[in-house]
Protein backbone atom coordinates (compact mmCIF):
# COMPACT_ATOMS: atom_id res chain seq x y z
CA UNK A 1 -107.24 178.41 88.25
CA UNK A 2 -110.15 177.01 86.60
CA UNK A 3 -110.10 173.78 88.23
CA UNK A 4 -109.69 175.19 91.55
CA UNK A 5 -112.86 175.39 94.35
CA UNK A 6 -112.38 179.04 94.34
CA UNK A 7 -113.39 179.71 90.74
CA UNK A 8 -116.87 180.61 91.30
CA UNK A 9 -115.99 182.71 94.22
CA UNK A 10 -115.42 186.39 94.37
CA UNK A 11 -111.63 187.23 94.76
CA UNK A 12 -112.28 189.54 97.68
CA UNK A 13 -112.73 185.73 99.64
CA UNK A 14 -109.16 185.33 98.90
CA UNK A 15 -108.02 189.29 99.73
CA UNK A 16 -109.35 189.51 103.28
CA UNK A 17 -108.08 192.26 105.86
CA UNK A 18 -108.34 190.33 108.94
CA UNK A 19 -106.97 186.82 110.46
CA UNK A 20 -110.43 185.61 110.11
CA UNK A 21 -110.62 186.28 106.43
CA UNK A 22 -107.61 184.61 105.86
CA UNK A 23 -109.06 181.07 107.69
CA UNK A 24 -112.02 181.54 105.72
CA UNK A 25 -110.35 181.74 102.40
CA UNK A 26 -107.87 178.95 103.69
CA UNK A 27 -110.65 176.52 103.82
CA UNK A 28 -112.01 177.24 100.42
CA UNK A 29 -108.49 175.79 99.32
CA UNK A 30 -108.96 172.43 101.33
CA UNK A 31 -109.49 169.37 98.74
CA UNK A 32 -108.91 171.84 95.96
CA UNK A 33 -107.07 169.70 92.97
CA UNK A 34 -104.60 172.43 92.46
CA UNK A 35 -103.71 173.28 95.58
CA UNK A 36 -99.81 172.64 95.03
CA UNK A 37 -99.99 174.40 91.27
CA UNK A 38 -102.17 177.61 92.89
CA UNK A 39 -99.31 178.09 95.35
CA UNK A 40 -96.53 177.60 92.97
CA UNK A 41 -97.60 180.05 91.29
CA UNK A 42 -97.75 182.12 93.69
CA UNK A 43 -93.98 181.59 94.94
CA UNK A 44 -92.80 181.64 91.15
CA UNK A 45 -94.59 185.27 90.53
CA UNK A 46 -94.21 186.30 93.92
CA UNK A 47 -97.16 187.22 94.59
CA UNK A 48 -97.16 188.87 98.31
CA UNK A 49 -100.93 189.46 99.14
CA UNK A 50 -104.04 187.21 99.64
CA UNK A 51 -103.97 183.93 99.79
CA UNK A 52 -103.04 181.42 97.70
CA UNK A 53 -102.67 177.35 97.53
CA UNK A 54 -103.77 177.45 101.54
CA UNK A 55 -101.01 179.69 102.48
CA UNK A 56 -101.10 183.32 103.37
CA UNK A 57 -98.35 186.26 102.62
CA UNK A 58 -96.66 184.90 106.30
CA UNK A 59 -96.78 181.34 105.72
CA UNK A 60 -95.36 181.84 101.55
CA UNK A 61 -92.49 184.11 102.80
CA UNK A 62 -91.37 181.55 105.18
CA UNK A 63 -91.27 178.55 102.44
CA UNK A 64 -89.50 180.93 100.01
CA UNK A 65 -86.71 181.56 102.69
CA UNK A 66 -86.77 177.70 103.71
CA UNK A 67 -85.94 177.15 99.95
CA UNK A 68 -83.59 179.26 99.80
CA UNK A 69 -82.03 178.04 102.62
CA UNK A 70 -81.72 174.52 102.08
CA UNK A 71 -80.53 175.76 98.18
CA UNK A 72 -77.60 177.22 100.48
CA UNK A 73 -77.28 174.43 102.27
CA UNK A 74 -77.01 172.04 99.10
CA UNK A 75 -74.70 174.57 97.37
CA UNK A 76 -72.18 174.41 100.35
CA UNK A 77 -71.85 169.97 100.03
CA UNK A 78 -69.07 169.04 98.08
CA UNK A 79 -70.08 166.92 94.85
CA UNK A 80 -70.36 163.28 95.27
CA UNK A 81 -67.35 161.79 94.00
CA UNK A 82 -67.76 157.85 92.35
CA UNK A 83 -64.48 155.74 92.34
């Protein structure tokens, strides 16, 4: 993203192979302006390596199954009825 604080820095930053890596990269993404739009897009494309919007592969597969979840959840309540 071209607003982003990781624009002028080499993807590998955001590709790492270690745990360390990944903090490293998750820093770059603190502040950033599009923080929320970086990791949307990485949930809407599903994009399952590196990290993206703060999160890494672990921490985006566990908001895509909370989502889906609470979708579940929402689909199961009966519709609000007004008198």
């Amino acid at each position: 993203m071209a607003d982003g604080n990781c624009a002028n820095k080499a993807p590998s930053v955001f590709f790492p192979s270690d745990g360390v890596g990944v903090e490293k990269a998750k820093l770059v993404c603190e502040g950033c302006p599009v923080t929320d739009q970086c990791l949307e897009y990485a949930i809407a494309h599903r994009i399952d390596h590196g990290v993206w919007g703060g999160t890494s592969e672990r921490q985006r597969r566990r908001i895509i199954r909370a989502r889906a979840q609470k979708r579940a959840a929402n689909a199961q309540q009966p519709a609000l009825q007004v008198n």
